[in-house]
Protein backbone atom coordinates (compact mmCIF):
# COMPACT_ATOMS: atom_id res chain seq x y z
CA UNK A 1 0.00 0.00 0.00
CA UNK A 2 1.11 3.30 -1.03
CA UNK A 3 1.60 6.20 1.45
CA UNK A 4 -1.15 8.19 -0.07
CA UNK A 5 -3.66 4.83 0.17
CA UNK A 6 -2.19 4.42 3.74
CA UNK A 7 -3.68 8.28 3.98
CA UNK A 8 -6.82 7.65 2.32
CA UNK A 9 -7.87 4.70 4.62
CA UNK A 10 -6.93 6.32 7.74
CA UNK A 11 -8.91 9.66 6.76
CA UNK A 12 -11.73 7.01 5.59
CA UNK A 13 -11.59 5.59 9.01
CA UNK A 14 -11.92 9.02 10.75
CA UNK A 15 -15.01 10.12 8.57
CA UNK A 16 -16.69 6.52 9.23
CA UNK A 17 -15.50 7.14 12.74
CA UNK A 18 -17.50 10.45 12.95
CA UNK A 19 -20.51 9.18 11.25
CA UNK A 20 -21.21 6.09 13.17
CA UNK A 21 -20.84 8.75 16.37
CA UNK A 22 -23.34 11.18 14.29
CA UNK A 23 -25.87 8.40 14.33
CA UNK A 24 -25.68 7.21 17.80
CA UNK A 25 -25.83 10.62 19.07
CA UNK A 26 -29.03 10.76 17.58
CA UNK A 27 -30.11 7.72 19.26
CA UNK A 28 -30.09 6.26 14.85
CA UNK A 29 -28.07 2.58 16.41
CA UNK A 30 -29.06 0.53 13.21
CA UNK A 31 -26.77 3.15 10.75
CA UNK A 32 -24.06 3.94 13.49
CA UNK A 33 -22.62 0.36 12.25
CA UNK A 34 -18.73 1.08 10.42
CA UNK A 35 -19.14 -1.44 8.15
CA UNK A 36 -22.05 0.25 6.28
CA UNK A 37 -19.76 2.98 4.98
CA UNK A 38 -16.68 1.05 4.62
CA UNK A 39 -15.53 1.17 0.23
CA UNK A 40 -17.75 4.36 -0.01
CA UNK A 41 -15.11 7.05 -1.46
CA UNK A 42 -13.42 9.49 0.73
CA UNK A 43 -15.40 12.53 -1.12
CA UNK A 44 -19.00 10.84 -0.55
CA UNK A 45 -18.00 9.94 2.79
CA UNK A 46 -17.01 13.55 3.79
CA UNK A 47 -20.17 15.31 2.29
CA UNK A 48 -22.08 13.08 3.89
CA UNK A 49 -20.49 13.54 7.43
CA UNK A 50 -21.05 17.22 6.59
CA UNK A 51 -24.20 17.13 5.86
CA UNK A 52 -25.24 14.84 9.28
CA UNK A 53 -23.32 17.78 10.83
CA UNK A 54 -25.72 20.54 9.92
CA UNK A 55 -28.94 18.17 9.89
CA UNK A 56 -28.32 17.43 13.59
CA UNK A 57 -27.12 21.46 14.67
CA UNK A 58 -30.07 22.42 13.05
CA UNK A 59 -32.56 19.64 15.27
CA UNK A 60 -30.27 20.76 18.36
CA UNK A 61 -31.02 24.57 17.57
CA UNK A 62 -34.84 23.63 17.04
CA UNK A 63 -35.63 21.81 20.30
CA UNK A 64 -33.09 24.53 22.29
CA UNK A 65 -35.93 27.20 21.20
CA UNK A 66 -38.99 25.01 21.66
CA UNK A 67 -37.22 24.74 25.43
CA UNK A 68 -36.34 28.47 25.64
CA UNK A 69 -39.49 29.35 24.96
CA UNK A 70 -41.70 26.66 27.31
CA UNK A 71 -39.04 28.09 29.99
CA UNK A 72 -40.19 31.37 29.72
CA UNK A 73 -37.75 33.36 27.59
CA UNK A 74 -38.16 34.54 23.75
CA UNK A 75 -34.65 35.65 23.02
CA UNK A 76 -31.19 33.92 22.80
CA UNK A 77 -28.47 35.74 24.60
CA UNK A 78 -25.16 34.67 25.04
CA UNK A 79 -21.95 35.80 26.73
CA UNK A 80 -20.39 37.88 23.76
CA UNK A 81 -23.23 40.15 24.15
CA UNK A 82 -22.48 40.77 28.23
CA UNK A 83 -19.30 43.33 28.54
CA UNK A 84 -17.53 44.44 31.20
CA UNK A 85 -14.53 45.25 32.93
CA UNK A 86 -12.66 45.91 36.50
CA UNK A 87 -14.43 49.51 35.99
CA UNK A 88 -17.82 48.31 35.05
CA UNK A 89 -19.08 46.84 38.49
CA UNK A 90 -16.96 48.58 41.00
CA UNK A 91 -19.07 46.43 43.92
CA UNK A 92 -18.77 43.10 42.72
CA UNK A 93 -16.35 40.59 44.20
CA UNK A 94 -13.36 39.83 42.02
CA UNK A 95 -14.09 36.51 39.56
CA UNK A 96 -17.66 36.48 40.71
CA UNK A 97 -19.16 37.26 37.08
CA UNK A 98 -17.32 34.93 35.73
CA UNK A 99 -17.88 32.03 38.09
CA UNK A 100 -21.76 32.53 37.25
CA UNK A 101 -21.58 32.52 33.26
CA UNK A 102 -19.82 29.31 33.55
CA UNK A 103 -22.83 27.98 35.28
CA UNK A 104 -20.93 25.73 37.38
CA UNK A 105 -22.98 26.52 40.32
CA UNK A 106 -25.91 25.02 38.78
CA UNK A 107 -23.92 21.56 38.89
CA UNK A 108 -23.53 22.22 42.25
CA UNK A 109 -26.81 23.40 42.94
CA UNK A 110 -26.26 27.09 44.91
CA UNK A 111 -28.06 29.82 44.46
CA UNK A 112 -27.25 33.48 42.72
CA UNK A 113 -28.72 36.91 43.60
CA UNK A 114 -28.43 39.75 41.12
CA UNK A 115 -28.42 43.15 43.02
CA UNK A 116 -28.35 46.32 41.45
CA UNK A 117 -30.57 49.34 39.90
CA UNK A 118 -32.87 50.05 36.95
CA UNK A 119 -30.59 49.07 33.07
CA UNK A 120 -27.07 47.53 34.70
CA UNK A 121 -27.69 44.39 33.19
CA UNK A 122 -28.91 42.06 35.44
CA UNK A 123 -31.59 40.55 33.16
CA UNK A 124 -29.08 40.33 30.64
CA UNK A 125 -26.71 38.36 32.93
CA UNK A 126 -29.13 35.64 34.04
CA UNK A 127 -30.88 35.58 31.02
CA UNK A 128 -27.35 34.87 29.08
CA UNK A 129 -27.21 31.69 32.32
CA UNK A 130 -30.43 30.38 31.64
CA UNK A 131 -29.49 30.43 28.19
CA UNK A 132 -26.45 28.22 28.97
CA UNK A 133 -28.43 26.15 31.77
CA UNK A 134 -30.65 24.99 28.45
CA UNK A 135 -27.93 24.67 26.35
CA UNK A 136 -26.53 21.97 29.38
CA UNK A 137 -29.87 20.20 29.07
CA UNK A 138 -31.14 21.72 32.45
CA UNK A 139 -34.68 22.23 33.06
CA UNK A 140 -35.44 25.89 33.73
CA UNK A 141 -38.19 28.24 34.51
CA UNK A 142 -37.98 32.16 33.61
CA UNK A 143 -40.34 34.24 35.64
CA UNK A 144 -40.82 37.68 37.62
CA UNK A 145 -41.71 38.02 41.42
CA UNK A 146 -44.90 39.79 40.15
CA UNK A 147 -46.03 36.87 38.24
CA UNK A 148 -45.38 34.31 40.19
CA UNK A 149 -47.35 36.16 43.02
CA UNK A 150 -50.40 36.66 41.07
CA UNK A 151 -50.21 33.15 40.05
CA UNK A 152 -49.92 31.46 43.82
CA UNK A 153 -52.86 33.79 44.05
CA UNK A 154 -54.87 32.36 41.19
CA UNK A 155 -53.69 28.48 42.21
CA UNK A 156 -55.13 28.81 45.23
CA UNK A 157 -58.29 30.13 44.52
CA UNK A 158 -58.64 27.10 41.96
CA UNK A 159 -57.41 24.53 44.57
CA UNK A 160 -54.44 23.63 42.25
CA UNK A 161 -51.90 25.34 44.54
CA UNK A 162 -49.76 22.31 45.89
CA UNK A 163 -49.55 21.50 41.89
CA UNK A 164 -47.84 24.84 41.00
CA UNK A 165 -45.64 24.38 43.73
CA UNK A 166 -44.64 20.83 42.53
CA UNK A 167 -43.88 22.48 39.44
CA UNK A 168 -41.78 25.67 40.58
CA UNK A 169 -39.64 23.42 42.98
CA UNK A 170 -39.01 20.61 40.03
CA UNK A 171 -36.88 22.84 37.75
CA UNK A 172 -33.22 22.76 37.27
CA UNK A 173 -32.96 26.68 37.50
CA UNK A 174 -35.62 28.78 38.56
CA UNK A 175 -34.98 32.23 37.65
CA UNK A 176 -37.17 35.14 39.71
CA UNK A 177 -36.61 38.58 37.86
CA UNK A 178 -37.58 41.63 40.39
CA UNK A 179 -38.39 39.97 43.34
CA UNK A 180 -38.11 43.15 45.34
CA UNK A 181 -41.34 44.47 42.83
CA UNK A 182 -43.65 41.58 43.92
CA UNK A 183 -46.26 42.33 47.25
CA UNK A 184 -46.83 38.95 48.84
CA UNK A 185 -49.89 38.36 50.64
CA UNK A 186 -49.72 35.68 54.07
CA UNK A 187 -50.41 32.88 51.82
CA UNK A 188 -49.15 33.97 48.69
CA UNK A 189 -45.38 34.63 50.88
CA UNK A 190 -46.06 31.15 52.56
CA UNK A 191 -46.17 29.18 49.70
CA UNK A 192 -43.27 31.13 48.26
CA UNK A 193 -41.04 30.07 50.81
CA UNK A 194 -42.52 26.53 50.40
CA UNK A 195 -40.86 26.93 47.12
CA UNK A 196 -37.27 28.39 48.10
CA UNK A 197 -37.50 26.20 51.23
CA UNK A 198 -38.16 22.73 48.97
CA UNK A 199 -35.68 23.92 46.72
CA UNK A 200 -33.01 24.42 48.78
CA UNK A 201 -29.50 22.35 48.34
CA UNK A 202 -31.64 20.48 46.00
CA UNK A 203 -31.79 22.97 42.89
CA UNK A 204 -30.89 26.22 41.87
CA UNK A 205 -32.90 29.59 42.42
CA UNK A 206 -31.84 32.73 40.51
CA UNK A 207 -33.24 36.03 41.43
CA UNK A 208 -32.23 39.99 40.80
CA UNK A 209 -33.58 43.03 42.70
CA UNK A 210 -33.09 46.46 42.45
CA UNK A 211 -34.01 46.93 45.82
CA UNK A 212 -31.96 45.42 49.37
CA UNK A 213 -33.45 41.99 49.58
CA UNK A 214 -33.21 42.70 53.37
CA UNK A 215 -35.86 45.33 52.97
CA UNK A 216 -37.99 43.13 50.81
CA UNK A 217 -38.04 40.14 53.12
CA UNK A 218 -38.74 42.58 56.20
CA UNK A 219 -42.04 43.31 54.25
CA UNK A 220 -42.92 39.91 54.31
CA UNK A 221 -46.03 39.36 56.69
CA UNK A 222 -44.52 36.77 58.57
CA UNK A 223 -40.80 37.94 60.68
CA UNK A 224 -39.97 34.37 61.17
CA UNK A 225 -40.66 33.68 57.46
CA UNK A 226 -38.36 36.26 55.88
CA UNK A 227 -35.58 35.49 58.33
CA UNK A 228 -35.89 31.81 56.98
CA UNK A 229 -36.18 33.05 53.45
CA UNK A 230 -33.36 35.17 53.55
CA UNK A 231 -31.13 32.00 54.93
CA UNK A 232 -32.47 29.95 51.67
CA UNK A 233 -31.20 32.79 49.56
CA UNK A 234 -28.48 32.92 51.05
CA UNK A 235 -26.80 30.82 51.97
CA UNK A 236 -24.02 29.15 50.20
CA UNK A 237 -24.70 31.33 47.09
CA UNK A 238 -22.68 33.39 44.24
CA UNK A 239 -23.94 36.99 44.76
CA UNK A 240 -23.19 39.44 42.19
CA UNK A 241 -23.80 43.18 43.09
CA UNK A 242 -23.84 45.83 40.36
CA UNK A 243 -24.32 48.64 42.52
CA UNK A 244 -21.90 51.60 41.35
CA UNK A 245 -22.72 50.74 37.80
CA UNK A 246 -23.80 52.64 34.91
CA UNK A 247 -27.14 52.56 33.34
CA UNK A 248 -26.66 50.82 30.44
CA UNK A 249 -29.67 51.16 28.19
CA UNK A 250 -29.28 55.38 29.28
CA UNK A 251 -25.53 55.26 28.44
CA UNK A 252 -26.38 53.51 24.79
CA UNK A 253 -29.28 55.80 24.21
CA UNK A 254 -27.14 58.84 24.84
CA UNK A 255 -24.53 57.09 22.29
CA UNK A 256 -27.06 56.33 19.84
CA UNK A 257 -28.38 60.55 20.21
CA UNK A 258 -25.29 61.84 20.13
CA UNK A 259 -24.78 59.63 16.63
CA UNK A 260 -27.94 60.94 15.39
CA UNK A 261 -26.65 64.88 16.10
CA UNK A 262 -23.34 63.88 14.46
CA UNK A 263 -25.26 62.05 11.31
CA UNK A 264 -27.23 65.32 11.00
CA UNK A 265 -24.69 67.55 11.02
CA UNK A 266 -22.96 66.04 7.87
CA UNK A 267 -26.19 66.08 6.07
């Protein structure tokens, strides 16, 4: 055997090699066998790896949106769109943004709180997570404070209240935007912290606030009950504080005016 057949074969090999693992991947057993492909030329071989390639990134992409959107969120974001610096959160502990947007603490099932006012980013941040969460094959639920009030509200007055709470606490990540917005009433804020309390060391909970949790869970009707749920959120968990921070979406909209009086000013 030449060198060049010796080349051919082993590149043959490879292809078949990443076929067979194309078709088990997609759970195909019956064509994953080697010896299907084996003769086929090099070329053939190749274009059809290729096109197995894009047929299976493009199933992948579909059932990542069908999942994005049953979890709540009807946008992709991902990290390149998140920028910052050592300047652009002044508060937050060194590392800490970058231990959350590798979503390792969802492996390891902590908690993250979001703190900071109105257009810093925090929705972008754990938006960009859940994103990644999905991408892992978590399960995860999207959701504000607000909502998820009203709807322990609504479950309750239907009787299907312990069922919503089965849900909530089953989810991988459970993201709660605003929870400092959100007025709980007794049994509303009781069945919340049934929640955080049956989630706790078991999965991950995600909120943001714009306001001092402290303050939020003082408001709480029950003392006891916002001392516990403050302990649930916690402890053990990545907290990322943006305070200090610029308003984003006011420092792009100034950008964006001053680019309009610039434009203008040519014409």
């Amino acid at each position: 055997m030449t060198l060049k057949q010796e080349n051919t074969t082993q590149n043959s090999a490879a292809v078949i090699e990443g076929i067979t693992q194309q078709f088990l991947a997609m759970n195909l057993p019956h064509l994953a066998e080697a010896s299907l492909y084996l003769g086929t030329p090099i070329s053939i071989l190749e274009n059809f790896h290729q096109a197995l390639n894009e047929q299976r990134s493009g199933d992948e992409k579909k059932r990542f949106n069908n999942r994005m959107r049953y979890a709540g969120i009807y946008g992709e974001r991902t990290s390149d769109t998140f920028k910052w610096d050592e300047n652009t959160y002044p508060l937050a502990e060194p590392g800490v943004i970058e231990s959350s947007l590798s979503i390792e603490f969802v492996s390891q099932r902590k908690n993250l709180i979001v703190t900071g006012p109105p257009g810093v980013g925090k929705s972008l941040l754990v938006i960009i997570i859940a994103c990644k969460a999905l991408w892992a094959k978590f399960s995860v639920k999207y959701k504000t404070a607000h909502d998820i009030a009203i709807e322990l509200k609504e479950a309750r007055a239907g009787n299907s209240l312990a069922g919503y709470i089965k849900k909530l606490k089953a989810y991988d990540v459970l993201v709660i935007e605003d929870v400092a917005y959100a007025t709980f009433e007794k049994r509303a804020a009781q069945a919340l912290f049934s929640i955080i309390d049956k989630r706790y060391g078991r999965k991950t909970t995600i909120i943001t606030s714009n306001r001092n949790i402290n303050d939020w869970a003082a408001s709480l009707p029950d003392k006891s009950m916002s001392t516990a749920v403050l302990g649930r959120f916690y402890e053990n968990a990545l907290r990322v504080n943006m305070n200090g921070a610029q308003d984003m979406r006011l420092k792009h909209a100034k950008s964006f005016s001053e680019n309009t009086a610039k434009d203008d000013e040519v014409v």
